[in-house]
Protein backbone atom coordinates (compact mmCIF):
# COMPACT_ATOMS: atom_id res chain seq x y z
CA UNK A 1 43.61 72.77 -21.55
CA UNK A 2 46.46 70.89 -19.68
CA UNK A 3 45.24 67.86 -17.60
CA UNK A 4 47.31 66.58 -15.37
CA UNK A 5 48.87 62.82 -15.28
CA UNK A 6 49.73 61.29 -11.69
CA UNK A 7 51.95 58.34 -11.78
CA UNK A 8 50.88 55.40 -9.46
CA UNK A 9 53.83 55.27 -7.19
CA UNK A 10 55.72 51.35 -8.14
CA UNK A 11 54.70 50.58 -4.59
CA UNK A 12 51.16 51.24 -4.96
CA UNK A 13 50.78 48.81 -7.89
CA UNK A 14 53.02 46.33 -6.15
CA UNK A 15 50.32 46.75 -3.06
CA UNK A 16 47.28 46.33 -5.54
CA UNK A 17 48.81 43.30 -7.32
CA UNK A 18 48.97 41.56 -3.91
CA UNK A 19 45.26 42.10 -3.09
CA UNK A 20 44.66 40.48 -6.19
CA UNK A 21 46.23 37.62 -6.22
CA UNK A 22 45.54 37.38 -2.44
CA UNK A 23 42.01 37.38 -3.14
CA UNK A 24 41.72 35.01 -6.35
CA UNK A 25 43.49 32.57 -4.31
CA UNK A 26 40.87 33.11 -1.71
CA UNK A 27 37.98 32.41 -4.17
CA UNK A 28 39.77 29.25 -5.53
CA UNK A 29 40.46 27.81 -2.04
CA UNK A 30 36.96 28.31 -1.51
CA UNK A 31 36.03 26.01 -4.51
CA UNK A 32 38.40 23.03 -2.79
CA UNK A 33 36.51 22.93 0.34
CA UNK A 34 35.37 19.19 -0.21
CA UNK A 35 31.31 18.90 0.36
CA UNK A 36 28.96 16.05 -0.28
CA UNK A 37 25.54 16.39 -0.30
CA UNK A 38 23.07 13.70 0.57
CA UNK A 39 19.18 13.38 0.99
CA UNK A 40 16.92 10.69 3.05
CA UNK A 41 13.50 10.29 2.84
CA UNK A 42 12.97 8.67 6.64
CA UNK A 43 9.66 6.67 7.81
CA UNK A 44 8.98 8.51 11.14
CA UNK A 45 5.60 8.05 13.40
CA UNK A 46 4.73 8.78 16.74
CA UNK A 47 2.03 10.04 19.41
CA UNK A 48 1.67 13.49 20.89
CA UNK A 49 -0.47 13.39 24.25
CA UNK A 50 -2.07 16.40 25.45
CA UNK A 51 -4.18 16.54 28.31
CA UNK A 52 -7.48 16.24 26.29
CA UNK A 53 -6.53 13.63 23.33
CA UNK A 54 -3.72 11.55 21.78
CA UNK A 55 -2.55 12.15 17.89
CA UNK A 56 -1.02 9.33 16.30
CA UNK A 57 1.36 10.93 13.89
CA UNK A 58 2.52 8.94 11.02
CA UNK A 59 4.39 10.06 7.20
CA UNK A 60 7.99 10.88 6.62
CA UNK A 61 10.69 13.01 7.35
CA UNK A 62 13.33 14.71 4.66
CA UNK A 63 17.09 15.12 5.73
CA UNK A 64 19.12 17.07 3.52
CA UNK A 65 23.12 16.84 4.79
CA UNK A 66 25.95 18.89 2.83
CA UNK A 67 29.21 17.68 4.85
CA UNK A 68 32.04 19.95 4.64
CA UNK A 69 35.60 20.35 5.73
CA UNK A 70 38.23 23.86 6.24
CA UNK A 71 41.76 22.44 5.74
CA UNK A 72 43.04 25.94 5.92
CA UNK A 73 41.69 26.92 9.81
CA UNK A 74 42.19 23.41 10.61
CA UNK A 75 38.25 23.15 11.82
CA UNK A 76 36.92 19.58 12.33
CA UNK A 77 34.75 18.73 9.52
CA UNK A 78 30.77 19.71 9.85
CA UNK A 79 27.58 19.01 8.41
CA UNK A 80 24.59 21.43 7.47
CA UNK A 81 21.33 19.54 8.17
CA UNK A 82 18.22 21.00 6.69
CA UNK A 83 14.95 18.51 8.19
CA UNK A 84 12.01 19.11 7.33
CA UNK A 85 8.41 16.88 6.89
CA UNK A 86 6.50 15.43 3.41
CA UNK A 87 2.96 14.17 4.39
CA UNK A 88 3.30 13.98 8.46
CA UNK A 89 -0.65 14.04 9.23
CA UNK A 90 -2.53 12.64 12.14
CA UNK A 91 -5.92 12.32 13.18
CA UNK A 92 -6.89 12.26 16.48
CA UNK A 93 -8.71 9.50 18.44
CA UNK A 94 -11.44 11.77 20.57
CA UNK A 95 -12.31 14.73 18.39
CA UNK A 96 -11.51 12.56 15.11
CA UNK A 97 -9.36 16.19 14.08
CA UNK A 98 -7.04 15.61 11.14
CA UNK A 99 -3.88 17.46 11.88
CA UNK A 100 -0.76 17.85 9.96
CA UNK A 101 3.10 18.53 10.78
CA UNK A 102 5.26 21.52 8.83
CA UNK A 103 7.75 23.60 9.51
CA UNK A 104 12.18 23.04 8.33
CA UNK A 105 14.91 23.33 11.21
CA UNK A 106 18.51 23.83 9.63
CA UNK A 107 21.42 22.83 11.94
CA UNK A 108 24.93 22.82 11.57
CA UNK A 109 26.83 20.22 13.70
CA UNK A 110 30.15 18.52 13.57
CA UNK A 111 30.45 15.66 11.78
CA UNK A 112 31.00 12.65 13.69
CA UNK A 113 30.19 8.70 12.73
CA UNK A 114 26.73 8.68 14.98
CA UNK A 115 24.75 11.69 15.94
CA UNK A 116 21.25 12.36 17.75
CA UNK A 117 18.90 15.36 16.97
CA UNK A 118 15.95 16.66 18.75
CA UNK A 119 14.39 19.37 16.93
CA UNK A 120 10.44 20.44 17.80
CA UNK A 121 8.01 20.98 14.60
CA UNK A 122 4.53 22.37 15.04
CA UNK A 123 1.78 20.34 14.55
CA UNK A 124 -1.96 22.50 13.04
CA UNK A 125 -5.24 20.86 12.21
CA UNK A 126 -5.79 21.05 8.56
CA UNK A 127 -8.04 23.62 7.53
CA UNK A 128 -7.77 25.45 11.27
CA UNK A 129 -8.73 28.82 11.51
CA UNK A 130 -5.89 31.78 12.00
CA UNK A 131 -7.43 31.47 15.92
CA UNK A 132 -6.36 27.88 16.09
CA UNK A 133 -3.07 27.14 18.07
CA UNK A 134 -0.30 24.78 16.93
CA UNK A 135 0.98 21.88 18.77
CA UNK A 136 4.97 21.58 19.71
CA UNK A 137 6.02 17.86 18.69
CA UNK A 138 9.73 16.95 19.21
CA UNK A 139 10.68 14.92 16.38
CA UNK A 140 14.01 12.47 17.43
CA UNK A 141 16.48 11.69 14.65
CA UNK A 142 19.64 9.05 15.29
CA UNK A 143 22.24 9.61 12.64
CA UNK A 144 24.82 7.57 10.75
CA UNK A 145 27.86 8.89 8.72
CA UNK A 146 30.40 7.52 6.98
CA UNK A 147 33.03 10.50 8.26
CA UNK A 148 35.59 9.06 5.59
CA UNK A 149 34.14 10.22 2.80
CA UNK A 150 31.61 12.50 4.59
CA UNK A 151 28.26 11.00 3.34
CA UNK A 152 25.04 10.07 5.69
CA UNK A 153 24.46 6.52 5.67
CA UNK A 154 21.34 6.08 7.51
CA UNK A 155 18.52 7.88 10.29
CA UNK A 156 16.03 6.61 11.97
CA UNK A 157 13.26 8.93 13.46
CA UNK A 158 10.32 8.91 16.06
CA UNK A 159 7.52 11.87 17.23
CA UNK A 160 6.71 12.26 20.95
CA UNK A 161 5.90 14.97 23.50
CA UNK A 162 8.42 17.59 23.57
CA UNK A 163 10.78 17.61 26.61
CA UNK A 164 10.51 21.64 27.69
């Protein structure tokens, strides 16, 4: 039985050496994108009116930041935001109904040295039926960074009536 042998032409190798090298540089410029992560645990309270009772909200509000930077496309640096609530409850004054806010938003902005967010959460009474409607609240967030080295310094956060 003869088998047959094909010789890779020298330019084909030459052609598959390049994609290699083109791509492990690829994966290690990936690894020197510079990010910093951060996390905030934020006080944040506030009351949502609707037109037949108020709900003080009160608890807090979790920011997890990863800045990041592209030196090779020359973007401006950014930062992924991931927000969401730990223990947000509310009870409210007419019906006495104890209600609780849940729900993550992820957002991806450019990083700058002050930035404001206004993201909506839903707001359920605890133990609510699947018939029971949420409630929109717009939760407000003022941000600090320290664009330098890419780190969030500081937030501050309030709950009101959404703004749609």
């Amino acid at each position: 039985m003869n088998i047959a042998r094909r010789q890779l032409p020298s330019a084909l190798l030459a052609c598959a050496g390049f994609v290699a090298v083109a791509a492990s540089g690829a994966a290690t410029a990936l690894t020197l994108f510079p990010r910093r992560a951060a996390q905030l645990l934020v006080p944040i309270a506030g009351t949502l009116s609707t037109d037949l009772d108020d709900i003080p909200l009160k608890g807090v509000a979790r920011i997890n930041s990863t800045t990041f930077s592209d030196p090779d496309l020359g973007g401006p640096p950014g930062v992924i935001l991931m927000i969401d609530f730990v223990a947000v409850v509310g009870i409210s004054r007419k019906t006495r109904t104890a209600y609780f806010a849940h729900g993550e938003n992820r957002v991806v902005r450019e990083l700058r040295s002050s930035d404001q967010l206004e993201l909506t959460f839903p707001i359920t009474p605890l133990n609510a039926s699947a018939t029971k409607v949420a409630l929109p609240v717009q939760a407000n967030f003022q941000l600090a960074f320290d664009v330098g080295n890419g780190v969030l310094l500081s937030a501050t956060a309030t709950l009101s009536n959404p703004t749609f």
